[in-house]
C-alpha atoms as a PDB file:
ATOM      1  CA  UNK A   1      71.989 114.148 143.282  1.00  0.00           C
ATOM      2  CA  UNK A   2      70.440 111.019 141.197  1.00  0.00           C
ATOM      3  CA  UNK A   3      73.698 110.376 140.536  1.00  0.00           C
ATOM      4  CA  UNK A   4      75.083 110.555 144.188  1.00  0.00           C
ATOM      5  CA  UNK A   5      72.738 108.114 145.063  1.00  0.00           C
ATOM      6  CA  UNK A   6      73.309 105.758 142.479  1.00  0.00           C
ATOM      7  CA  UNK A   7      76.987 105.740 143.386  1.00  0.00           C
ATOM      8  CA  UNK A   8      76.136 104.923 147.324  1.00  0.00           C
ATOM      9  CA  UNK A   9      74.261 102.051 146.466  1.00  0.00           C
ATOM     10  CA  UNK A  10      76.854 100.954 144.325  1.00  0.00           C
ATOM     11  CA  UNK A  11      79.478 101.012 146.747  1.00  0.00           C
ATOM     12  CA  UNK A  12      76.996  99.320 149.544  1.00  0.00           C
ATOM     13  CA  UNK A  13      76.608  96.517 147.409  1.00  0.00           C
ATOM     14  CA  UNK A  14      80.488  94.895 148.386  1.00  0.00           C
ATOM     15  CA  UNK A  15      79.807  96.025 152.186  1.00  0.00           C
ATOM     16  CA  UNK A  16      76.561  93.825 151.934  1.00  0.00           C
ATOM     17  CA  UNK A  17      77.797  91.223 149.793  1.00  0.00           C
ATOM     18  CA  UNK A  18      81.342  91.330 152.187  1.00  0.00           C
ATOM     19  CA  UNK A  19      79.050  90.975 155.507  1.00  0.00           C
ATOM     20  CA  UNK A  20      77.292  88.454 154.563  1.00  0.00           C
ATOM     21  CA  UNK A  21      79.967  86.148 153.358  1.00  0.00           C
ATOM     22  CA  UNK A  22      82.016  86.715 156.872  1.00  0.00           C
ATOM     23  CA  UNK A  23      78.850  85.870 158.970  1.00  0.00           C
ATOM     24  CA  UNK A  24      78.159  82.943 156.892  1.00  0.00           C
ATOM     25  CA  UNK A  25      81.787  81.380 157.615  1.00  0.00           C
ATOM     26  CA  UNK A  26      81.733  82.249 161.351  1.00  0.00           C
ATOM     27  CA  UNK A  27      78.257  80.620 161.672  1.00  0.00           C
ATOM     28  CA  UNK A  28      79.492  77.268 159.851  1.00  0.00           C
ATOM     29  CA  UNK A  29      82.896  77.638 161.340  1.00  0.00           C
ATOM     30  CA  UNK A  30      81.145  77.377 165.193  1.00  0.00           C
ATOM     31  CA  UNK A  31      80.996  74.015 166.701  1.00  0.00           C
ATOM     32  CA  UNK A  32      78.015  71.849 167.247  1.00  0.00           C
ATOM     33  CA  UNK A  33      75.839  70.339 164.132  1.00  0.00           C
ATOM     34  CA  UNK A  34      72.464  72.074 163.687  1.00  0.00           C
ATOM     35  CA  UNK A  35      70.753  68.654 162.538  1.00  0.00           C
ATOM     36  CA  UNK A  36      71.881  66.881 165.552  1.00  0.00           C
ATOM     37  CA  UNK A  37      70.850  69.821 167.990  1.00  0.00           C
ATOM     38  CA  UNK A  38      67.171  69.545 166.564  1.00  0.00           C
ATOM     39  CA  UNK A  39      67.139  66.156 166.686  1.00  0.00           C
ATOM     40  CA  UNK A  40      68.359  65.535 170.431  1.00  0.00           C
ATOM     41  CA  UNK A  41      71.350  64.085 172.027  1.00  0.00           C
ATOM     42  CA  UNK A  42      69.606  60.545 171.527  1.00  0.00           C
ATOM     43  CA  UNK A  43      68.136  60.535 168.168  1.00  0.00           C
ATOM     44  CA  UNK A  44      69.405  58.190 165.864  1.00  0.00           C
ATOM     45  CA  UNK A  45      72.036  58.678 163.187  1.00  0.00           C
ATOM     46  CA  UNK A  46      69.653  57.446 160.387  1.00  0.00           C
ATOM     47  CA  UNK A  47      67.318  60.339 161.626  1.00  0.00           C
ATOM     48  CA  UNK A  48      70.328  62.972 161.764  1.00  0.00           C
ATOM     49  CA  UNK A  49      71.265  62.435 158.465  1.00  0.00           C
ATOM     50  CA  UNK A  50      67.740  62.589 157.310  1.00  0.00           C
ATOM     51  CA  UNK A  51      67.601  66.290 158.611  1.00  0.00           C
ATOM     52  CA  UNK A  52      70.903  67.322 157.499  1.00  0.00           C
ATOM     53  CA  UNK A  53      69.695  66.144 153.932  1.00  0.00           C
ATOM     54  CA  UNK A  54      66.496  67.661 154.286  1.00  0.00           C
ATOM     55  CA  UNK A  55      68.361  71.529 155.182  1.00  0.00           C
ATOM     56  CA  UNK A  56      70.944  71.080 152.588  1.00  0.00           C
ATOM     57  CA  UNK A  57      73.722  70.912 155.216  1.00  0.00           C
ATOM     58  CA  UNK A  58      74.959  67.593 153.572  1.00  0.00           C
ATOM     59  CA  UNK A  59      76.270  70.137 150.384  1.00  0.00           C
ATOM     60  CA  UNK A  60      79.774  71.110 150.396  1.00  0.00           C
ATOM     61  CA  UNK A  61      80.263  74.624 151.958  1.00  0.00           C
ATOM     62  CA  UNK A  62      80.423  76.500 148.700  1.00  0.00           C
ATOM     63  CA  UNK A  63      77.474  74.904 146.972  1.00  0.00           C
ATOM     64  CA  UNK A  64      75.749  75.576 150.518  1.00  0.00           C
ATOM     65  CA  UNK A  65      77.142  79.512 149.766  1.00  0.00           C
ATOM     66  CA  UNK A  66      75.992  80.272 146.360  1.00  0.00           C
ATOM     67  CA  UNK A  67      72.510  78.876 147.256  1.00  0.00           C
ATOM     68  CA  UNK A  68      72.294  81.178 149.975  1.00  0.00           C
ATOM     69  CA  UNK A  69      73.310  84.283 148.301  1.00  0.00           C
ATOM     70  CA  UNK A  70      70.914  83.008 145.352  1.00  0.00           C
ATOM     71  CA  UNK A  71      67.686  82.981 147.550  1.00  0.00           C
ATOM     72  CA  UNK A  72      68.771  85.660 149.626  1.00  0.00           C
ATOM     73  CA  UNK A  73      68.575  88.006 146.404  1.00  0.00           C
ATOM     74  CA  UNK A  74      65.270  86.610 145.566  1.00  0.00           C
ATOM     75  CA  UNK A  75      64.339  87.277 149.116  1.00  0.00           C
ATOM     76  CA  UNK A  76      63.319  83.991 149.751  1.00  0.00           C
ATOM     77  CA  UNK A  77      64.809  82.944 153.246  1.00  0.00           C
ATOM     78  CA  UNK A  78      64.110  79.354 153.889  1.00  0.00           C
ATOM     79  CA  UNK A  79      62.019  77.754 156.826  1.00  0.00           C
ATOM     80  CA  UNK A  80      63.533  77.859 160.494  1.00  0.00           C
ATOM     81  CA  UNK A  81      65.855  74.988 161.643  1.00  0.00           C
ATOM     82  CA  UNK A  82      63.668  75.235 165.120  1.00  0.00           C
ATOM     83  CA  UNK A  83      60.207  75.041 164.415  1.00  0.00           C
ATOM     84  CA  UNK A  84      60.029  74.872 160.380  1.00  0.00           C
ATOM     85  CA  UNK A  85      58.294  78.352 160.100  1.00  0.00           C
ATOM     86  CA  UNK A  86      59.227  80.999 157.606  1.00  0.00           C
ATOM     87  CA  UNK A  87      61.867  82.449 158.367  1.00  0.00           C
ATOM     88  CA  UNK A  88      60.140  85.928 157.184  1.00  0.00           C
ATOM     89  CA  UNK A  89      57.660  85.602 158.583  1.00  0.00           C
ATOM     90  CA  UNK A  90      59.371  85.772 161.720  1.00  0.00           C
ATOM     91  CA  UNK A  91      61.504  88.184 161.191  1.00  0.00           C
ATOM     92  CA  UNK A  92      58.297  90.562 160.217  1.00  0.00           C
ATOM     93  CA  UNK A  93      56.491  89.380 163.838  1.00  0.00           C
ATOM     94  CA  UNK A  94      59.419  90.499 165.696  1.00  0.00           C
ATOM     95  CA  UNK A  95      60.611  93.623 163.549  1.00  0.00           C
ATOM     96  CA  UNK A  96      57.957  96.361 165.109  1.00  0.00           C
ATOM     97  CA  UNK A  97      59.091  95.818 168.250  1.00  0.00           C
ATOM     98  CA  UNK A  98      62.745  96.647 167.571  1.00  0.00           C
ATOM     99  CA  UNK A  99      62.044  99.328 165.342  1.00  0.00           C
ATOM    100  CA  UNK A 100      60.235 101.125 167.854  1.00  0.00           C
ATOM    101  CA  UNK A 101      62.950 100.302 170.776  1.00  0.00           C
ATOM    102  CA  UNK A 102      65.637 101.596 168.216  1.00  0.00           C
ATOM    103  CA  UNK A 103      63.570 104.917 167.229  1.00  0.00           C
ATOM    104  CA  UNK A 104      62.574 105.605 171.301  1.00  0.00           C
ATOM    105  CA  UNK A 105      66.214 105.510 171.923  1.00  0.00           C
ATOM    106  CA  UNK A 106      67.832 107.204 169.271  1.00  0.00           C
ATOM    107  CA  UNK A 107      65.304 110.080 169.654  1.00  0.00           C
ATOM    108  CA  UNK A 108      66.176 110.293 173.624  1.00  0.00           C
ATOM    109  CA  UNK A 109      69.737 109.955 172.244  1.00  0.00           C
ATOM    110  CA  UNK A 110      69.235 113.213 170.139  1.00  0.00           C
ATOM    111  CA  UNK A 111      67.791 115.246 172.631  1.00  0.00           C
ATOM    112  CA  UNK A 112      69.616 114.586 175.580  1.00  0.00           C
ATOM    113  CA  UNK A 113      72.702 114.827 173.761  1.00  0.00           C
ATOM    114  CA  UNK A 114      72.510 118.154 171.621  1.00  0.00           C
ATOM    115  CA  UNK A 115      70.986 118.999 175.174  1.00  0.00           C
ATOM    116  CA  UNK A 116      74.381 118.456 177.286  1.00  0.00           C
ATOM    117  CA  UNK A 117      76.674 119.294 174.784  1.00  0.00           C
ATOM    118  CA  UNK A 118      75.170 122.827 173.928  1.00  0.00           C
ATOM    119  CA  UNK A 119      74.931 123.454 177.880  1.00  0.00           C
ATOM    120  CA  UNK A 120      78.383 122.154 178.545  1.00  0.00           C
ATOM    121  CA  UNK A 121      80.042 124.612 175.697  1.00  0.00           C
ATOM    122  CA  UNK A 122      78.039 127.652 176.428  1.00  0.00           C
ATOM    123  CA  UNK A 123      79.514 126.966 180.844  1.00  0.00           C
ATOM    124  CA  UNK A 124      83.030 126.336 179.196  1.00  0.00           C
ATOM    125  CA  UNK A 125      85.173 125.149 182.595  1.00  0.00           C
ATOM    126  CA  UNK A 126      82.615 125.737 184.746  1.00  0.00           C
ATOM    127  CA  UNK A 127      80.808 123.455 187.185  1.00  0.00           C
ATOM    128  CA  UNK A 128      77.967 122.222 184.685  1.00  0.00           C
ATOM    129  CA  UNK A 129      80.829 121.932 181.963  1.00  0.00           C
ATOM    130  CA  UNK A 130      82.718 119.505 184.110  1.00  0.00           C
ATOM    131  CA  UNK A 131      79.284 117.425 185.013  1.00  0.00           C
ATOM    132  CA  UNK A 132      78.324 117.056 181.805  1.00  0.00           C
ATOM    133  CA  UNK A 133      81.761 116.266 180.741  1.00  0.00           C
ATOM    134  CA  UNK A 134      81.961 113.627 183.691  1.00  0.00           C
ATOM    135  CA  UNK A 135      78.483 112.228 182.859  1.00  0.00           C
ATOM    136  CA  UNK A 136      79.063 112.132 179.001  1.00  0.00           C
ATOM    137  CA  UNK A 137      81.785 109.735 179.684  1.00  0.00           C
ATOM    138  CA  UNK A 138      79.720 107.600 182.341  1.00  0.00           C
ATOM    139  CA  UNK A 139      77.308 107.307 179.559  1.00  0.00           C
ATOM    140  CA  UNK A 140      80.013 106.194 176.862  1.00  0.00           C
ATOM    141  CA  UNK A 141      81.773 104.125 179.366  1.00  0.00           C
ATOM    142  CA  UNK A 142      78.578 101.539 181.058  1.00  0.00           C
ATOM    143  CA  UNK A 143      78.316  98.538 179.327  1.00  0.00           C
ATOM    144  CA  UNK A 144      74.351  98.146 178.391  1.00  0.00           C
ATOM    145  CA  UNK A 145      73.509  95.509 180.395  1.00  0.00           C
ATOM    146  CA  UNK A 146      74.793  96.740 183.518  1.00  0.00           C
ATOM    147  CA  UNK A 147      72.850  99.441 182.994  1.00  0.00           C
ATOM    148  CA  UNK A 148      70.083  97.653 182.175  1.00  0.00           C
ATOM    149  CA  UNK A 149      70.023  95.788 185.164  1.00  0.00           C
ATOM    150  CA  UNK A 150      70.784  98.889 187.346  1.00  0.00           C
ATOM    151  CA  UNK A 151      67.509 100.127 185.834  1.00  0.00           C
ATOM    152  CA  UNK A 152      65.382  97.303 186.640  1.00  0.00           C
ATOM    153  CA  UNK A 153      66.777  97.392 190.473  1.00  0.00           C
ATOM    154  CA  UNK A 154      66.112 101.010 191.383  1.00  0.00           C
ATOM    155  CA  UNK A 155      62.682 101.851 189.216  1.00  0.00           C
ATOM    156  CA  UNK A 156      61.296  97.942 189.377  1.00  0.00           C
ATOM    157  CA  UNK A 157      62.071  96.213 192.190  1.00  0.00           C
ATOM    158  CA  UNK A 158      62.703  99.476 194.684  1.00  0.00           C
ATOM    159  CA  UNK A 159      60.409 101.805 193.734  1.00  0.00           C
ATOM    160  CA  UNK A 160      58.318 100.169 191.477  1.00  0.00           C
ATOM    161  CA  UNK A 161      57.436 103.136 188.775  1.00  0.00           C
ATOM    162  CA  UNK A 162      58.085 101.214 185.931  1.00  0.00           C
ATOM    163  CA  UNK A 163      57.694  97.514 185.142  1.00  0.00           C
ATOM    164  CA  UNK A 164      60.732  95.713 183.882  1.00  0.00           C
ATOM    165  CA  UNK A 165      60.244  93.216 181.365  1.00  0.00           C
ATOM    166  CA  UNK A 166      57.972  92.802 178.498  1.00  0.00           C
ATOM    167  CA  UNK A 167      55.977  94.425 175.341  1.00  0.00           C
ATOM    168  CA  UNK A 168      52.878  95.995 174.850  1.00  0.00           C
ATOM    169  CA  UNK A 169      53.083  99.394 176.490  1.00  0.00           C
ATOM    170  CA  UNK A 170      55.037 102.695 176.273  1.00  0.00           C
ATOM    171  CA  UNK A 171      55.735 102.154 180.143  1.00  0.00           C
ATOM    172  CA  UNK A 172      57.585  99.085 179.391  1.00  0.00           C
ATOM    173  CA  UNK A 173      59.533 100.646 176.626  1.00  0.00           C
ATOM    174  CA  UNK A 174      61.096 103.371 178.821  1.00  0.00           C
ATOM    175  CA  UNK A 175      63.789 101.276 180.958  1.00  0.00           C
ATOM    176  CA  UNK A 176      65.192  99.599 177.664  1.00  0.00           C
ATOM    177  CA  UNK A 177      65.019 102.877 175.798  1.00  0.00           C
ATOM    178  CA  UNK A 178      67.016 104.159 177.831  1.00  0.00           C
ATOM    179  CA  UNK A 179      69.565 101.565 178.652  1.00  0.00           C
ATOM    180  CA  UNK A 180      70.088 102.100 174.809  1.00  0.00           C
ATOM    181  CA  UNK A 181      70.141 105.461 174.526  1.00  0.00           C
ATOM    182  CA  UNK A 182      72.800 106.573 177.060  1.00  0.00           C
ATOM    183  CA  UNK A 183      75.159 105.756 174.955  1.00  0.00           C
ATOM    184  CA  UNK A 184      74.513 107.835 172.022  1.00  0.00           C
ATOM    185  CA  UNK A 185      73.508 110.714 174.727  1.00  0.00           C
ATOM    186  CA  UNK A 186      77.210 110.349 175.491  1.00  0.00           C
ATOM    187  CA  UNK A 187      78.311 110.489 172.335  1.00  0.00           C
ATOM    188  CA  UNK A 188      76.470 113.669 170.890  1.00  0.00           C
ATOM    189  CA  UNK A 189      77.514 115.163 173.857  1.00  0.00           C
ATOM    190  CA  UNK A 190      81.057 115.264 173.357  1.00  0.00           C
ATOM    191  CA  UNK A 191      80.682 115.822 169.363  1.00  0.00           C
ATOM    192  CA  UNK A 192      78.281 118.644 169.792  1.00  0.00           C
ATOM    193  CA  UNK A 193      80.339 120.209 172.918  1.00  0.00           C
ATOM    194  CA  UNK A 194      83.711 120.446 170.596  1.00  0.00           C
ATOM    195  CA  UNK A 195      81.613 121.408 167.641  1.00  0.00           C
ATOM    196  CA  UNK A 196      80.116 124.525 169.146  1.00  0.00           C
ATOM    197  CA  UNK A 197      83.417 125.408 170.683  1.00  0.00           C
ATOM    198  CA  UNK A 198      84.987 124.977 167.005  1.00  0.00           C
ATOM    199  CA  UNK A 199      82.271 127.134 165.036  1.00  0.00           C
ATOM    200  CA  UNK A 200      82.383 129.703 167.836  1.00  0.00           C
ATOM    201  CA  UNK A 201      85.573 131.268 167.081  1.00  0.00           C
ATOM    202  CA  UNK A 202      84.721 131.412 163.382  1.00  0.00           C
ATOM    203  CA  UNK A 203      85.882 134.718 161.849  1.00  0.00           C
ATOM    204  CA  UNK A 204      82.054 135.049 160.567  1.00  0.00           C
ATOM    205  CA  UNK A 205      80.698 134.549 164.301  1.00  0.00           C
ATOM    206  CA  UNK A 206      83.318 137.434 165.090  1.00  0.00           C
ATOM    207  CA  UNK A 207      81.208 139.496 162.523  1.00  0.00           C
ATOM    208  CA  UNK A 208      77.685 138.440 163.299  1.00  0.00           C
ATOM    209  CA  UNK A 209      78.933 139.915 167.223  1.00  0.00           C
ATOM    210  CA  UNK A 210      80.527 143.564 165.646  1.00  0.00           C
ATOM    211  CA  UNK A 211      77.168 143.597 163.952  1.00  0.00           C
ATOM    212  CA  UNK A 212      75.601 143.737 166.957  1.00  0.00           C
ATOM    213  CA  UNK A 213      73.222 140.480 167.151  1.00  0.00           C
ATOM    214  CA  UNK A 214      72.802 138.915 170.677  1.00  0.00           C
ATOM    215  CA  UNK A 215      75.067 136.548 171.894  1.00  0.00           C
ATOM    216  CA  UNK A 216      71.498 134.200 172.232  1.00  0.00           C
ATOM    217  CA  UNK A 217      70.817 134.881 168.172  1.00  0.00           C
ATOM    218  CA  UNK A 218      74.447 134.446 167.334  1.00  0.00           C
ATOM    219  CA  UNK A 219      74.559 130.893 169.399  1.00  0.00           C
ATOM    220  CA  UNK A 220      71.050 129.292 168.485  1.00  0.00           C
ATOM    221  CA  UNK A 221      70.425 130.324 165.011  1.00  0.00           C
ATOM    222  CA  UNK A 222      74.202 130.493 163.330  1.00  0.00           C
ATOM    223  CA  UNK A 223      76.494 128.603 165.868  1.00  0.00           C
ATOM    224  CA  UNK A 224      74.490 125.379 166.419  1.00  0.00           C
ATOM    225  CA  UNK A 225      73.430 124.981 162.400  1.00  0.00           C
ATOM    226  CA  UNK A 226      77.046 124.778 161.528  1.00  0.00           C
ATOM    227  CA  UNK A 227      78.021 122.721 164.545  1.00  0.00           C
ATOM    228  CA  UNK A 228      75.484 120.279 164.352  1.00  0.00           C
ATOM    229  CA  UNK A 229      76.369 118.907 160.827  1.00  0.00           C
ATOM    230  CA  UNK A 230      79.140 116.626 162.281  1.00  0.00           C
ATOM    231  CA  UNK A 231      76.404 114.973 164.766  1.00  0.00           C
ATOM    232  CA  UNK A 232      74.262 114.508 161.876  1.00  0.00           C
ATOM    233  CA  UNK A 233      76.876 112.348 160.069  1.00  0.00           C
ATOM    234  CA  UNK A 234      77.395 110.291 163.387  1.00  0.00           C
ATOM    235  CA  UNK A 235      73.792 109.765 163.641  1.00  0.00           C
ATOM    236  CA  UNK A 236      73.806 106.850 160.948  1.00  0.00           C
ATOM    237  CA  UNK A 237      76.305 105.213 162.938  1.00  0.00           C
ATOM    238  CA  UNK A 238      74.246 106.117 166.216  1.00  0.00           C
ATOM    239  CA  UNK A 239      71.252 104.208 164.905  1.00  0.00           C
ATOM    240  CA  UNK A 240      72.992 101.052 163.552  1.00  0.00           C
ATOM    241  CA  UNK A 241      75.049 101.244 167.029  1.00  0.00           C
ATOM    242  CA  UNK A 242      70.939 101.067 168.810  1.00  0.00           C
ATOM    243  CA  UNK A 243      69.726  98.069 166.309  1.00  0.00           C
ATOM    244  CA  UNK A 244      72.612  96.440 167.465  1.00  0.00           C
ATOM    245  CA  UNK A 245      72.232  97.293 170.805  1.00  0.00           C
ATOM    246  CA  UNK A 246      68.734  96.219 170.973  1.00  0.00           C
ATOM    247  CA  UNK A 247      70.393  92.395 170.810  1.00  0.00           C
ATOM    248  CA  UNK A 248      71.250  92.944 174.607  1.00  0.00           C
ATOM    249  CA  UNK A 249      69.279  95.203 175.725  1.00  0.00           C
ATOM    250  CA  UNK A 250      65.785  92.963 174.674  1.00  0.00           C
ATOM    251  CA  UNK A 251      67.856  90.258 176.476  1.00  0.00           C
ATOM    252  CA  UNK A 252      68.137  91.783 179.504  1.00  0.00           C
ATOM    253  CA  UNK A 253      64.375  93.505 179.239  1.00  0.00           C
ATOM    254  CA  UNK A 254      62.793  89.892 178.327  1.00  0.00           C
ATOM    255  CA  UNK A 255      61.191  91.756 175.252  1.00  0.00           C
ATOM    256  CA  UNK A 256      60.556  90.247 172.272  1.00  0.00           C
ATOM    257  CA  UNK A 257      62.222  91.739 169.138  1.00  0.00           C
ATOM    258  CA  UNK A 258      64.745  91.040 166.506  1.00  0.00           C
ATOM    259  CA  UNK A 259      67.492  91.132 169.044  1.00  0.00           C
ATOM    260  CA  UNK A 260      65.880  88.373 171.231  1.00  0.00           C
ATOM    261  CA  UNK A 261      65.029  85.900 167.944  1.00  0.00           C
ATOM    262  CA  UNK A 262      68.729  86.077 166.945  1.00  0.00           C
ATOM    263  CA  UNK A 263      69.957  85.289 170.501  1.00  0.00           C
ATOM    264  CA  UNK A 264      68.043  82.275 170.527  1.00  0.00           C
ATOM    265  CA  UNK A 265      68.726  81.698 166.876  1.00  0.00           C
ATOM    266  CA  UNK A 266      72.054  81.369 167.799  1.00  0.00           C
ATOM    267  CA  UNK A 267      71.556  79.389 170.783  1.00  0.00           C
ATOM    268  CA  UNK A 268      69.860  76.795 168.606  1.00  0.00           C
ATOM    269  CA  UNK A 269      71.849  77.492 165.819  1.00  0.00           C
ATOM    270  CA  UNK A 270      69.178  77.969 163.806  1.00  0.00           C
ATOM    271  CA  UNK A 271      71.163  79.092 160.796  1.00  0.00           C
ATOM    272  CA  UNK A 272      68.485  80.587 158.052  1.00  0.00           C
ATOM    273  CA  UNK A 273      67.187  82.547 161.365  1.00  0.00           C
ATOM    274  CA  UNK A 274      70.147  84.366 161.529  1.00  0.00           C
ATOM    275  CA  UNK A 275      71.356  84.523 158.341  1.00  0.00           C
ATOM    276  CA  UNK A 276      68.270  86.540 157.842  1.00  0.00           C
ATOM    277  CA  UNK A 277      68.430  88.871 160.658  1.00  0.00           C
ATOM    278  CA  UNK A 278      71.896  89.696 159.475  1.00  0.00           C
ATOM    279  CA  UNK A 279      70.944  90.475 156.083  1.00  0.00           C
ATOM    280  CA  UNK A 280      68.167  92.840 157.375  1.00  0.00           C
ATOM    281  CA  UNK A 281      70.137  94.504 159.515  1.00  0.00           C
ATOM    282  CA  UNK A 282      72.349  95.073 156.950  1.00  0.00           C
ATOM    283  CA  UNK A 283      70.390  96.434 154.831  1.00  0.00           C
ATOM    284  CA  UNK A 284      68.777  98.576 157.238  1.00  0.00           C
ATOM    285  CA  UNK A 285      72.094 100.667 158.387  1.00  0.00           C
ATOM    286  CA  UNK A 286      72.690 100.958 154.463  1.00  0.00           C
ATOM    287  CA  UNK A 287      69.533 102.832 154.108  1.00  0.00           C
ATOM    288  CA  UNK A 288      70.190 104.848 157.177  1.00  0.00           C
ATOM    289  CA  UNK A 289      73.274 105.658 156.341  1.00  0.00           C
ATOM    290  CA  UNK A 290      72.196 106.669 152.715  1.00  0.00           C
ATOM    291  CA  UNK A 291      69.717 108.530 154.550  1.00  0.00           C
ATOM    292  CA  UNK A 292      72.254 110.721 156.479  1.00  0.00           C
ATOM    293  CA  UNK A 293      74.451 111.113 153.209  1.00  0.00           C
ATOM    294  CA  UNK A 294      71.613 112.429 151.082  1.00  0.00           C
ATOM    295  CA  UNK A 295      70.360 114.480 154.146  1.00  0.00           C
ATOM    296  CA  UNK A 296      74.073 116.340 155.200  1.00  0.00           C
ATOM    297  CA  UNK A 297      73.923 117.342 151.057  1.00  0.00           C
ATOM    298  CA  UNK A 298      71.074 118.959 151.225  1.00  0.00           C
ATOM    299  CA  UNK A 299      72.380 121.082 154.878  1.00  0.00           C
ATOM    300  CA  UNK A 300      75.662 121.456 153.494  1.00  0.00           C
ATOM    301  CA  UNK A 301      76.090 122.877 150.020  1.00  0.00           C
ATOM    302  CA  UNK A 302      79.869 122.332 149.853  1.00  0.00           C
ATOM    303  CA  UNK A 303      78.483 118.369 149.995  1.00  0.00           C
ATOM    304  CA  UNK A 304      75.976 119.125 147.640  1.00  0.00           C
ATOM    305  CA  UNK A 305      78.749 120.619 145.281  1.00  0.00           C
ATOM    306  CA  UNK A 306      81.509 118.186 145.282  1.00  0.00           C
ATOM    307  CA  UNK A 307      78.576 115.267 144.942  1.00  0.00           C
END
């Protein structure tokens, strides 16, 4: 299993290394000069070039590459074009917040997923089947901030349960939560509906009924372990698909998080910001994802076997 490991990390390595080098092009490849946006439409070109000197933008492109894969693997991220801070140490101010929007919503995502799709293969063709079935694909289909802003009109503004922008409490974590969970609802859904309906014409299923076990025992405790391993190899993807989610949906919500600092980064083109942000994110679905790997080995011992 050491071994497994090692050879995941080894192959995340050129994913990283691959991201990072296409986000740094497109960044430098956008129009509009980061030196002259900090220093204002009327500064003068004696004090442009003074700032361009002074954040190495005045290096060629590839000397302005290595050095940013150099201190990037040191971990040291540079000062922000915007207001000269660390750049970690706002990445670390805004992280909690996004972390906890991303774990709210994948967990609703989980439930309310393995929810509909167990309900809409045990009603095959019935009434619920086709609801959930309708619904599942609502969920898939809404683009997040429509959704969003649906949200904020019907419980904000009409009836007023839950407020609609900010941090600080649970209540104003719910609306965004959920925004960015519907999505992945959708998603296990459908996986976990075709799953069940897969695994329950095994052959052994077939034998676990001749034996005489309940059709609840046969479903809960034999059917849904087998038919759940394919959601639990979508579920890395479902939580890098909320972190970057959260980049709209904290735009929409007004919350502060890692998805609002990039937005403006961007904005302001505020380029160690960003480059940051990236590389965290990064970094985060590769541990996530490793996660889910070392996780399906351990439920699956033909995994476990071939690894």
């Amino acid at each position: 299993m050491a071994k497994y490991v090692w050879n995941r990390l080894l192959v995340s390595v050129p994913v990283l290394l691959g991201s990072l080098t296409l986000v740094f092009l497109i960044i430098h490849w956008l129009p509009g000069d980061p030196a002259q946006m900090i220093a204002g439409d009327d500064a003068a070109p004696d004090r442009v070039e003074f700032l361009r000197q002074q954040f190495g933008l005045d290096q060629p492109l590839w000397q302005q590459y290595l050095s940013y894969l150099w201190d990037s693997v040191r971990g040291d991220f540079g000062y922000s074009f915007a207001n000269s801070m660390p750049v970690m140490d706002r990445l670390i101010a805004q992280l909690p917040a996004t972390l906890a929007l991303t774990a709210v919503s994948t967990l609703f995502a989980i439930v309310l997923g393995v929810l509909l799709g167990i309900l809409s293969a045990v009603y095959r063709n019935r009434a619920l089947d086709y609801i959930v079935r309708v619904v599942s694909l609502l969920g898939v289909s809404m683009p997040k901030f429509w959704l969003g802003i649906l949200l904020i009109l019907i419980f904000s503004v009409h009836l007023k349960l839950l407020p609609a922008i900010g941090n600080g409490s649970f209540k104003q974590l719910i609306l965004p939560a959920f925004a960015l969970g519907v999505t992945g609802a959708g998603m296990l859904a459908r996986m976990v509906r075709n799953s069940v309906l897969e695994v329950i014409h095994e052959q052994f299923v077939l034998t676990l009924r001749a034996k005489g076990l309940s059709e609840r025992l046969v479903l809960y405790k034999h059917v849904l372990r087998n038919a759940l391993l394919p959601a639990l190899t979508v579920l890395g993807l479902l939580v890098g698909e909320m972190l970057s989610g959260a980049v709209v949906t904290e735009t929409v919500f007004s919350r502060q998080g890692l998805g609002k600092l990039v937005v403006d980064a961007i904005n302001q083109k505020d380029i160690p910001v960003i480059q940051a942000a990236i590389l965290l994110t990064g970094v985060f679905n590769i541990l996530v994802n490793l996660l889910v790997d070392v996780s399906y080995s351990y439920v699956d011992p033909r995994v476990r076997k071939s690894a």
